[in-house]
Protein backbone atom coordinates (compact mmCIF):
# COMPACT_ATOMS: atom_id res chain seq x y z
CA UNK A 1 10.14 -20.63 2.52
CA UNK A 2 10.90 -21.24 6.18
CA UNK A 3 7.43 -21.50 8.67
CA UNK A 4 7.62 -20.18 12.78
CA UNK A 5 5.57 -21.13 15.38
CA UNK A 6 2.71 -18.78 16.40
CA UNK A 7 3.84 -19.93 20.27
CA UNK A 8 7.08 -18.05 18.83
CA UNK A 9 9.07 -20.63 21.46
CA UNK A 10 10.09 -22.98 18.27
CA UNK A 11 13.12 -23.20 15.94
CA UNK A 12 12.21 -21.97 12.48
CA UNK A 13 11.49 -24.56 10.04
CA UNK A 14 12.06 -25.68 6.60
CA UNK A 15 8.81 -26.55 4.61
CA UNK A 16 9.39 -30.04 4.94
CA UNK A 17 10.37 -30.09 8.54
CA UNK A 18 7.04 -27.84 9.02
CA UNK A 19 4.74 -30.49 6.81
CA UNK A 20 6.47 -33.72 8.45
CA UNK A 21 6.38 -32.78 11.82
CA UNK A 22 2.31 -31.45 11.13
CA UNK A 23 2.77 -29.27 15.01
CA UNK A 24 5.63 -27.19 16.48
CA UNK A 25 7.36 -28.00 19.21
CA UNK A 26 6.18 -25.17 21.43
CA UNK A 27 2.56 -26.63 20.30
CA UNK A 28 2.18 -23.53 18.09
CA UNK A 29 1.18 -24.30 14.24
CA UNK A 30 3.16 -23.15 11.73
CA UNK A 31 2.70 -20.23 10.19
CA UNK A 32 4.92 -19.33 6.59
CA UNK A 33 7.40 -16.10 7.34
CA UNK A 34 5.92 -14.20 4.33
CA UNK A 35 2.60 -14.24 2.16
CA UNK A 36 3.62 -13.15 -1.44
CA UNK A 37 1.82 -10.58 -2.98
CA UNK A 38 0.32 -12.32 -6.69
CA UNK A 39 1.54 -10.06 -9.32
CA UNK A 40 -1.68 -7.72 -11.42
CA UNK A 41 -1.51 -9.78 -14.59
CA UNK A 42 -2.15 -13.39 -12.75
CA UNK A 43 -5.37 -11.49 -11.67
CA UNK A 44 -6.23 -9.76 -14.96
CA UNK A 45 -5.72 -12.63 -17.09
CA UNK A 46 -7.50 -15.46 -14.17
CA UNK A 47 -10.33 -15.43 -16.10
CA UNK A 48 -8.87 -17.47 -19.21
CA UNK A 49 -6.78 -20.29 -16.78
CA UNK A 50 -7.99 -23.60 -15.86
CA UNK A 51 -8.46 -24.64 -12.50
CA UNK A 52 -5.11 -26.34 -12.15
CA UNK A 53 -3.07 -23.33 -13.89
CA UNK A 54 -4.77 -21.04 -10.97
CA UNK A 55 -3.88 -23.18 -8.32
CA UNK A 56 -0.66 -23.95 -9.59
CA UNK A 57 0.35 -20.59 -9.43
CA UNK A 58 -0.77 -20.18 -5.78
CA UNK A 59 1.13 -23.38 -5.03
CA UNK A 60 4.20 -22.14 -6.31
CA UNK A 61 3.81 -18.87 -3.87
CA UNK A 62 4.26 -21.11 -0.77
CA UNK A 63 5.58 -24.53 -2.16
CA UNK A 64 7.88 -23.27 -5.39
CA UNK A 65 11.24 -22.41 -3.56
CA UNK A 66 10.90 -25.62 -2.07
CA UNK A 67 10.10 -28.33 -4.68
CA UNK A 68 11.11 -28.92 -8.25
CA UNK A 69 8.75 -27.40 -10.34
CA UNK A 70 7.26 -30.31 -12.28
CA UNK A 71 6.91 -32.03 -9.03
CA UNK A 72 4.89 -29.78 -7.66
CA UNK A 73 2.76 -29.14 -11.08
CA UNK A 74 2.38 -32.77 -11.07
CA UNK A 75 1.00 -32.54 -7.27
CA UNK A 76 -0.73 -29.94 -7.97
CA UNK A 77 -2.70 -31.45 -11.33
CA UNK A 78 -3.07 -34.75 -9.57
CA UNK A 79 -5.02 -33.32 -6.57
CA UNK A 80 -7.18 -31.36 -8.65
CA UNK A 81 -8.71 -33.66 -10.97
CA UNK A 82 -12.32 -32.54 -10.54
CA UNK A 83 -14.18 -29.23 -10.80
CA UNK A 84 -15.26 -26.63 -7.80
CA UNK A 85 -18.19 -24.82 -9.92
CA UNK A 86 -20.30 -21.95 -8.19
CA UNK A 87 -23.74 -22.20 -8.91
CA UNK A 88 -26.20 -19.64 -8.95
CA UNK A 89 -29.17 -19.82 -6.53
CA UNK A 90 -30.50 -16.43 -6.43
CA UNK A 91 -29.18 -12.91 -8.22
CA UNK A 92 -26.57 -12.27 -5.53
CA UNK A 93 -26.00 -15.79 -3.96
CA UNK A 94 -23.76 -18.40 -5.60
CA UNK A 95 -23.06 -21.62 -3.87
CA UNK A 96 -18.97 -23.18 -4.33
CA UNK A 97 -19.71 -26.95 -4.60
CA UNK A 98 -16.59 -28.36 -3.08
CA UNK A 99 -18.19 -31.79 -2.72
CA UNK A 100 -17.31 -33.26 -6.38
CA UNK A 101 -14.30 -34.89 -5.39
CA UNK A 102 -13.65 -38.67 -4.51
CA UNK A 103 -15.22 -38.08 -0.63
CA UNK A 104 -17.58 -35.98 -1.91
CA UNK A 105 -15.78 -33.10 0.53
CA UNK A 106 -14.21 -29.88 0.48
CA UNK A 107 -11.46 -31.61 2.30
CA UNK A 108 -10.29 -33.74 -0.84
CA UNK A 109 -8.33 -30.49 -1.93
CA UNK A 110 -6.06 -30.17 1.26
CA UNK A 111 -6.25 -33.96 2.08
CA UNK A 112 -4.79 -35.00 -1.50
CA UNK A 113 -2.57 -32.41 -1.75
CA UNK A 114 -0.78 -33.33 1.08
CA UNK A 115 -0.73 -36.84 0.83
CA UNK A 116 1.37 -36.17 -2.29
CA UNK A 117 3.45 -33.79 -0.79
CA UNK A 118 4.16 -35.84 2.19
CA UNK A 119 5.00 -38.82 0.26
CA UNK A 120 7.05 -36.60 -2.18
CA UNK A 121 8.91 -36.00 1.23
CA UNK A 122 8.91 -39.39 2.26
CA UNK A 123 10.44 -41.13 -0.64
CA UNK A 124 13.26 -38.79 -0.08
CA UNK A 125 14.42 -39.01 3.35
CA UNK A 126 14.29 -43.32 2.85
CA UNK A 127 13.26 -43.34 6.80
CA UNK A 128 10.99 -45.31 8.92
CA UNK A 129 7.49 -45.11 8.03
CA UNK A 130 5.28 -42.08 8.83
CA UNK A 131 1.97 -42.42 10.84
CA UNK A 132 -0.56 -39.62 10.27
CA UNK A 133 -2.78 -39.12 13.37
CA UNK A 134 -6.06 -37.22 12.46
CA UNK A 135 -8.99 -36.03 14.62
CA UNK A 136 -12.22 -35.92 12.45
CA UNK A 137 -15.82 -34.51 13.41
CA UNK A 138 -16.84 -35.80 9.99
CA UNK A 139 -15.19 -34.98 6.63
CA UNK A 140 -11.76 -34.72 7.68
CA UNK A 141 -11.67 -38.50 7.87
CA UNK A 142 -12.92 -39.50 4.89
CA UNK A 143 -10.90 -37.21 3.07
CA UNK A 144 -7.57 -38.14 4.39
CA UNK A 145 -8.10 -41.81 4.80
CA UNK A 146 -8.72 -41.75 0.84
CA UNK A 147 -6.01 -38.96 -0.23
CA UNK A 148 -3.21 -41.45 2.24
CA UNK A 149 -4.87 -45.13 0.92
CA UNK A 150 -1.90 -47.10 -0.46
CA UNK A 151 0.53 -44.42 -0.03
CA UNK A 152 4.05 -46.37 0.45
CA UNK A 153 5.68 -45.12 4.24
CA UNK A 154 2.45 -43.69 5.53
CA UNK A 155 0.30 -45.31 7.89
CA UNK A 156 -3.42 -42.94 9.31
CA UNK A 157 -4.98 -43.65 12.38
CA UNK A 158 -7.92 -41.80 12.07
CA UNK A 159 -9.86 -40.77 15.70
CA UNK A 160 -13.59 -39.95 15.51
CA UNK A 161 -16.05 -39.13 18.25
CA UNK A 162 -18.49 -42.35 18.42
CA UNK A 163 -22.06 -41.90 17.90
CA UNK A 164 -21.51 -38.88 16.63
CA UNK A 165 -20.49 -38.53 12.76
CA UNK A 166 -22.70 -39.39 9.81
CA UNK A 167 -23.47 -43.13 9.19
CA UNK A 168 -21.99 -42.04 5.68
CA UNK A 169 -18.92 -40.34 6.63
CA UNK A 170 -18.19 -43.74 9.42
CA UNK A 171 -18.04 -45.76 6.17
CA UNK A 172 -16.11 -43.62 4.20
CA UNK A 173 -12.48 -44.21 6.66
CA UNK A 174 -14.10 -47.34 9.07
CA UNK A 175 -13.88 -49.37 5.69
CA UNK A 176 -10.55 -49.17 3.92
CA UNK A 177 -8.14 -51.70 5.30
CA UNK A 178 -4.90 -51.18 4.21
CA UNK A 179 -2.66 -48.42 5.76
CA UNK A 180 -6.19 -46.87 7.43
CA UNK A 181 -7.07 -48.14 10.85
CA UNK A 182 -10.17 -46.12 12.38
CA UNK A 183 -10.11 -45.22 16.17
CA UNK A 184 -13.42 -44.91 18.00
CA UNK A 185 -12.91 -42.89 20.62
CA UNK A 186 -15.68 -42.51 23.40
CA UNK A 187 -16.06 -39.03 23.41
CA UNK A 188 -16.67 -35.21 21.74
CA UNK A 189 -14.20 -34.31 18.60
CA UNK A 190 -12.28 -31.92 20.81
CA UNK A 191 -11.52 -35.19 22.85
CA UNK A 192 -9.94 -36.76 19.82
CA UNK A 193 -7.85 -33.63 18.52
CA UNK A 194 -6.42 -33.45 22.34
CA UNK A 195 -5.20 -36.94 22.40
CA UNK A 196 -3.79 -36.17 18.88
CA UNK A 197 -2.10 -33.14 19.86
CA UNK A 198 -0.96 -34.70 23.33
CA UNK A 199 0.67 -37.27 21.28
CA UNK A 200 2.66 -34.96 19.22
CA UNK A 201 3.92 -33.35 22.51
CA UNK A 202 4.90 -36.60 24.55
CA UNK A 203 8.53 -37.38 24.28
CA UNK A 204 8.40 -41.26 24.53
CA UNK A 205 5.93 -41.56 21.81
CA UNK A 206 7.74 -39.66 19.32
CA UNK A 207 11.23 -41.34 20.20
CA UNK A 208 9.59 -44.62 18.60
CA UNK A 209 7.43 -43.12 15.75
CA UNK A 210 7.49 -41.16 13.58
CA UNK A 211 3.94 -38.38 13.95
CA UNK A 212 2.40 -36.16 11.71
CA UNK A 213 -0.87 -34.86 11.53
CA UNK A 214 -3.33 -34.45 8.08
CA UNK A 215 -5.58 -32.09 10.41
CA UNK A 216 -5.96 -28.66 9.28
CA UNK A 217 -2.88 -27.48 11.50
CA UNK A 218 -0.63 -28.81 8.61
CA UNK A 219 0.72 -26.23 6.34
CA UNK A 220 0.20 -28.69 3.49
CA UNK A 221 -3.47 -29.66 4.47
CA UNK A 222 -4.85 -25.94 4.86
CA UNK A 223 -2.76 -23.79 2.42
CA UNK A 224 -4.21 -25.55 -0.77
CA UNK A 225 -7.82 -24.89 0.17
CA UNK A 226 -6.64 -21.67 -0.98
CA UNK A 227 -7.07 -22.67 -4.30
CA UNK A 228 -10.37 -22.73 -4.56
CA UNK A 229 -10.96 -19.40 -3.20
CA UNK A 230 -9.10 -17.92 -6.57
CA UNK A 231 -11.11 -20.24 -8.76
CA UNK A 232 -14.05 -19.23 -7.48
CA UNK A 233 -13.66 -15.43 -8.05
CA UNK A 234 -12.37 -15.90 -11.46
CA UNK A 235 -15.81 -17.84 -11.93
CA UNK A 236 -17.36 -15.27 -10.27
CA UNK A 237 -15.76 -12.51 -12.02
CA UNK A 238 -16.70 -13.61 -15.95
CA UNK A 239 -20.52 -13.06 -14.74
CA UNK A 240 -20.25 -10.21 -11.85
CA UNK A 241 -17.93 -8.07 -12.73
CA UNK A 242 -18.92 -4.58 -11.07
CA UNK A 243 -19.33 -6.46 -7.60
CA UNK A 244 -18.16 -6.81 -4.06
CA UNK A 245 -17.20 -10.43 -3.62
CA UNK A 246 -18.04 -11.72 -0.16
CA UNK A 247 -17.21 -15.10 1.07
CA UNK A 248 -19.39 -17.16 3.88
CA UNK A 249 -17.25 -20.20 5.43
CA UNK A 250 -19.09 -22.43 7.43
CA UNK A 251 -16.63 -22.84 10.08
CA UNK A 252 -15.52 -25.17 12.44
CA UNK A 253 -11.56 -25.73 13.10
CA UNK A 254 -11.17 -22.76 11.05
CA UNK A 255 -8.54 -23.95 8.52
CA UNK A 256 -10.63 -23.21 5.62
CA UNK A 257 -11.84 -19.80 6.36
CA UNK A 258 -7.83 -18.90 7.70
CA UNK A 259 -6.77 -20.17 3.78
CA UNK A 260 -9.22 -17.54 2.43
CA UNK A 261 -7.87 -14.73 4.62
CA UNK A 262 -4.32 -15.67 3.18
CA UNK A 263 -5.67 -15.78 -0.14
CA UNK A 264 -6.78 -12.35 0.54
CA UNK A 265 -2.95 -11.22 1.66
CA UNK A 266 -1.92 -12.33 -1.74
CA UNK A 267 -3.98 -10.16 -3.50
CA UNK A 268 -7.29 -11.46 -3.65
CA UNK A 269 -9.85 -9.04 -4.37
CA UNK A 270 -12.28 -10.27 -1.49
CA UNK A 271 -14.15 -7.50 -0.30
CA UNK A 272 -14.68 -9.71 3.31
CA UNK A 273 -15.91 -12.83 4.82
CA UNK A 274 -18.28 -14.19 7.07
CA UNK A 275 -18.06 -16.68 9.02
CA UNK A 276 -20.80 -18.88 10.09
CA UNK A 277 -21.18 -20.81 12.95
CA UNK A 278 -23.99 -23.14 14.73
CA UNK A 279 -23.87 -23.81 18.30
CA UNK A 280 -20.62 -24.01 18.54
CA UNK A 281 -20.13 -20.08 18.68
CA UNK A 282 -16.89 -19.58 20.46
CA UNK A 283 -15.32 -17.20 17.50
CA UNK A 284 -19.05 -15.27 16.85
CA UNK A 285 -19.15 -14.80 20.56
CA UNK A 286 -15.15 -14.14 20.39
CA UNK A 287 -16.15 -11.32 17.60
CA UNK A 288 -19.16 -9.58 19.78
CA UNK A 289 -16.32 -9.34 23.32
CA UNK A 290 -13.28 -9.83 22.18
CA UNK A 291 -12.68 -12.56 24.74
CA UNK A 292 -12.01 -16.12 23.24
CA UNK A 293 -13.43 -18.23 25.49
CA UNK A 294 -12.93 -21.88 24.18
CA UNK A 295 -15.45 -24.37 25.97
CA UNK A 296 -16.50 -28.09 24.94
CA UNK A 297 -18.41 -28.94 21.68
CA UNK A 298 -22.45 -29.67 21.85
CA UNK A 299 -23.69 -32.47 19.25
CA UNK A 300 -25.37 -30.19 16.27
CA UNK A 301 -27.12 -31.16 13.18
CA UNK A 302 -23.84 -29.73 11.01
CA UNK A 303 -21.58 -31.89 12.95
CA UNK A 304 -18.60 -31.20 11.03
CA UNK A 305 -18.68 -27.66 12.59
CA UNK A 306 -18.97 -29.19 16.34
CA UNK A 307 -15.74 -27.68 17.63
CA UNK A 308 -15.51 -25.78 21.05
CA UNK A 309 -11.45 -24.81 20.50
CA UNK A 310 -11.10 -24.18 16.78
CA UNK A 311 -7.08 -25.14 16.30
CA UNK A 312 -6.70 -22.39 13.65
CA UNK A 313 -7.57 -19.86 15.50
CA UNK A 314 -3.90 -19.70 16.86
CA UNK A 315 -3.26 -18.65 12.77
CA UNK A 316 -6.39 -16.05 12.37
CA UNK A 317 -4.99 -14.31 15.48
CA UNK A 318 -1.65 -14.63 14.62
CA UNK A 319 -2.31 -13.19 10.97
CA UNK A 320 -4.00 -10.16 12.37
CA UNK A 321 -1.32 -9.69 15.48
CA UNK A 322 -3.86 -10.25 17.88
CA UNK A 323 -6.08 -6.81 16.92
CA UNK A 324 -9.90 -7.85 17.67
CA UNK A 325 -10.76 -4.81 15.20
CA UNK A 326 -8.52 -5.65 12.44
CA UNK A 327 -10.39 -9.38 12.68
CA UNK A 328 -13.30 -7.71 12.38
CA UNK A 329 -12.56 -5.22 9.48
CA UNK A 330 -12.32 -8.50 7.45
CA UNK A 331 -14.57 -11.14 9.29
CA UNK A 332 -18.18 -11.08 10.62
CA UNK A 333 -19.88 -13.81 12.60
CA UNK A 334 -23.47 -15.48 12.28
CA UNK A 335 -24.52 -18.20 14.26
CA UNK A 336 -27.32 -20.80 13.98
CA UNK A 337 -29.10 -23.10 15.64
CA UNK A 338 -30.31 -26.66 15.04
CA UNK A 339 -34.01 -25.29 14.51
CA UNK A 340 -32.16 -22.99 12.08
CA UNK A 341 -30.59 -25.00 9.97
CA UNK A 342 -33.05 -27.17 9.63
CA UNK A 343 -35.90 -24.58 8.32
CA UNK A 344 -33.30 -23.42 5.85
CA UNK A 345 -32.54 -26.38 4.34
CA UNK A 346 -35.88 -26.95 3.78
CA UNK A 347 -36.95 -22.87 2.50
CA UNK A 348 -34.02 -22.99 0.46
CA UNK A 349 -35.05 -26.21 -1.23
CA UNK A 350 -38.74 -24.77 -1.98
CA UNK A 351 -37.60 -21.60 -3.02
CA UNK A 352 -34.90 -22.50 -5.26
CA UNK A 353 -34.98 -25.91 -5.83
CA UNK A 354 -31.16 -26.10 -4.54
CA UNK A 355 -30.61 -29.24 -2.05
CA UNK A 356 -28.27 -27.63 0.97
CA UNK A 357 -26.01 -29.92 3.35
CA UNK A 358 -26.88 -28.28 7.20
CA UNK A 359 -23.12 -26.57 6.52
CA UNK A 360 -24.12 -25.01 3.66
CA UNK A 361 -27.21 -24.12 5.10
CA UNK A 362 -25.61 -22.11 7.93
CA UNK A 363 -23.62 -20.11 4.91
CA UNK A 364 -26.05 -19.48 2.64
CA UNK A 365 -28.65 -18.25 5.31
CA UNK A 366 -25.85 -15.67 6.48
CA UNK A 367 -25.52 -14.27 3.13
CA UNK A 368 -29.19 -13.80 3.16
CA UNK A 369 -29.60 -11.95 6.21
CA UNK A 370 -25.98 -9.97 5.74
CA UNK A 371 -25.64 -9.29 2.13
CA UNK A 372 -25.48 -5.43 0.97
CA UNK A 373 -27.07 -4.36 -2.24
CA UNK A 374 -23.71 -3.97 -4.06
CA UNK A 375 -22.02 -7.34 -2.81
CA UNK A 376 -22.12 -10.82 -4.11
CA UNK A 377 -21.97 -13.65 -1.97
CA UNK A 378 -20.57 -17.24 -2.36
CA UNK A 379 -20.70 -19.49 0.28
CA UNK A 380 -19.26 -22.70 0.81
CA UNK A 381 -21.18 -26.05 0.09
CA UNK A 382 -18.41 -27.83 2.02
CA UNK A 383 -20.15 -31.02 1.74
CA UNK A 384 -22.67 -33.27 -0.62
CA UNK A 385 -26.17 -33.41 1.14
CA UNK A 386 -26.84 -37.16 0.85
CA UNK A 387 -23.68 -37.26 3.28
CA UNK A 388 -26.24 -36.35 6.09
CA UNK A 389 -28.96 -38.50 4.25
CA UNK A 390 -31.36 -38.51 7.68
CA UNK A 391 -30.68 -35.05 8.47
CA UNK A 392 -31.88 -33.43 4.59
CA UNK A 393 -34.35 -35.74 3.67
CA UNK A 394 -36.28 -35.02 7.07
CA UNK A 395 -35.61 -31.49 6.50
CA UNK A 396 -37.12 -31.40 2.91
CA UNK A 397 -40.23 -34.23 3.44
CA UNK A 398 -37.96 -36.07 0.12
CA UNK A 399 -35.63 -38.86 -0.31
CA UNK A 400 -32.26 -38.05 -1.62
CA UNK A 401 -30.30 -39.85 -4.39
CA UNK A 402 -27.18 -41.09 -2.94
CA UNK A 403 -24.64 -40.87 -5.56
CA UNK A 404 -22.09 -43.98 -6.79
CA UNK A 405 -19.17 -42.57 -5.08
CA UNK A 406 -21.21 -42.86 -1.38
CA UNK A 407 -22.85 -46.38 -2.50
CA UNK A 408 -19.49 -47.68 -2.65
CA UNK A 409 -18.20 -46.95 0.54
CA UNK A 410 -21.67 -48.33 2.26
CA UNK A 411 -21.27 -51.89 0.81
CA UNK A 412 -17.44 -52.31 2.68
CA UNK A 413 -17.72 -54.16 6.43
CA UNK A 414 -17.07 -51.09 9.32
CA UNK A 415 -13.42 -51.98 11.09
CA UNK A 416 -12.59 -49.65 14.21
CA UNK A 417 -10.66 -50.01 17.50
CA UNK A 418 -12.57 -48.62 20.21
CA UNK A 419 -10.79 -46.37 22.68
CA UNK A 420 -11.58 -44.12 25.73
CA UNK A 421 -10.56 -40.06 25.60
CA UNK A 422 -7.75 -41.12 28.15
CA UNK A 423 -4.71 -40.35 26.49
CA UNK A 424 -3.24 -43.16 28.99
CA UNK A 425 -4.47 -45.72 26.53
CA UNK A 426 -4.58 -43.93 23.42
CA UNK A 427 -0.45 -43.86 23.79
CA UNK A 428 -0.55 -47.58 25.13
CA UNK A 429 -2.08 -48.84 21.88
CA UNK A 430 0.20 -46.41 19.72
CA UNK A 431 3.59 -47.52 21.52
CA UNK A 432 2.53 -51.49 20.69
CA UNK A 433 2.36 -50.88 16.91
């Protein structure tokens, strides 16, 4: 499979090129140079596979031409070694828990997948060590710091905005050690995925190091959240058979929403998604004028969704050669604000007895207000509520368990180089490694 740039200004590249180098050089992502179609008995049989047979088979549509095929099963198997169940809260509204991986993320999927693949890569070209850089508002963080720990030839510098992730999530990559060194940079999340991406484009830097990134604008971090997309409907479609599946993505870089649409190309029966947004409305607003208008992120109570240039977007518009309508044919908006989220979190709880992360809350209070009477809706519950432990239990007037996995990354000692957004100094302390 060879991957272009959607900047079109880039030489074509071989999956590994494309997953090593993480951005073209024309600054464009990479985008594969066909989706394959899934053949009718994969989808009339989905309902009798595991979890890992599903995704393998997905995997093997973008990944097989290039790796062995017991390498990749054995990537595949040894990224997906917990369950994505939906769970029903009301007759038409299922929620996709994505957070029973070792982060307690959605992000474990793409994040351990291509840590594997990546290393697979690594092992074989026997060069200089790779450093992963990776902008987090949150999850993306914790996820990668814990798919990359220990990996031999990979060192991640991971850059957060201080002050304003999760307590929780800061602990989860600010107290690793090993190959994980946590940046604090003084600044917004867009801050921190500029210096990364001004890193990948500045000649010096890459003459001494080897760069990647494990953001969502790798092929190998946002193509296997695809996976979970086909799981779900064959979950979905053993209980629901007659109905129009519809799937709400909280969304904030956009990589996980843009692996749905492709899951879509190859066949998916997805009648269409939603995406939902907080305050950070730049692609609802884009889908009311058909103007993107990128602008800085505001601080919101679903922080993980704070971003004011959503990288992925170059894919989404890219996918759908650049036609506003076609976007729309497949993709509404919703946004929601702080006041919002909060008084569904805490609804949603009463009614149901179903504890929401503010993410999930923005998706499942979409479906509510947007579902048809012959649709079922699954949103995303990108994240495990005691993640944002202030946040929920404020929201619900309760105290949330925090489960083992999150106790064990509060008892470790924070470690984190501070830094200023100036990518001046952000290069200084990369060219002294």
């Amino acid at each position: 499979m060879l991957y272009y740039s959607t900047n079109k200004k880039a030489p074509i590249a071989n999956l590994e090129e494309a997953v090593v180098k993480g951005l073209a050089s024309d600054k464009g992502l990479f985008m594969p140079e066909k989706i394959k179609t899934l053949p009718k008995e994969f989808f009339d049989k989905i309902t009798d596979l595991s979890f890992q047979e599903i995704a393998y088979t997905v995997a093997d549509a973008f990944f097989g031409e290039d790796v062995e095929a017991d390498t990749l099963k054995k990537i595949v198997y040894d990224t997906l070694n917990f369950d994505t169940p939906i769970v029903k809260l009301k007759d038409n509204i299922y929620s996709l828990e994505l957070f029973h991986g070792p982060t307690l993320a959605f992000k474990d999927v793409g994040a351990r997948f291509m840590a594997r693949l990546l290393g697979y890569f690594i092992a074989k070209q026997e060069e200089q060590e790779v450093k992963v850089l990776v902008a987090t508002s949150g999850d993306t963080g914790s996820a990668v710091a814990n798919g990359f720990l220990g990996v031999p030839g990979i060192k991640v510098y991971v850059l957060y905005p201080k002050g304003k992730v999760s307590p929780i999530q800061e602990c989860q990559f600010t107290t690793l050690g090993q190959n994980i060194t946590a940046l604090e940079v003084d600044g917004t999340f867009d801050d921190c995925q500029a210096l990364v991406k001004s890193a990948f484009m500045d000649e010096e830097l890459n003459a001494k190091h080897k760069l990647t990134s494990a953001n969502s604008i790798n092929v190998a971090r946002f193509l296997p959240q695809a996976f979970y997309y086909f799981y779900a409907y064959a979950q979905i479609r053993k209980i629901e058979k007659s109905k129009k599946v519809v799937f709400c993505v909280p969304s904030g870089n956009f990589g996980n929403i843009t692996a749905g649409l492709f899951g879509k190309r190859m066949g998916l029966p997805v009648s269409r998604f939603i995406a939902a947004n907080n305050n950070n409305d730049i692609f609802f607003q884009y889908l009311q004028t058909g103007a993107y208008s990128p602008r800085p992120s505001v601080s919101t109570l679903a922080n993980a969704m704070d971003v004011g240039d959503p990288s992925n977007f170059a894919r989404v518009i890219d996918l759908y050669h650049n036609s506003v309508e076609a976007i729309r044919a497949d993709i509404s908006g919703a946004r929601y604000s702080d006041e919002e989220i909060n008084s569904t979190m805490k609804a949603c709880y009463k009614e149901t007895g179903y504890l929401l992360d503010p993410h999930g809350a923005c998706g499942y209070k979409a479906l509510e207000e947007n579902l048809k009477a012959d649709e079922v809706g699954i949103f995303l519950e990108t994240a495990h509520p005691a993640k944002f432990l202030e946040t929920v239990e404020n929201s619900i007037g309760e105290k949330v368990a925090i489960p083992e996995k999150l106790q064990a990354f509060m008892k470790g000692t924070k470690q984190s180089i501070e830094l200023t957004k100036d990518f001046n100094g952000f290069k200084a302390f990369l060219m002294n490694l």
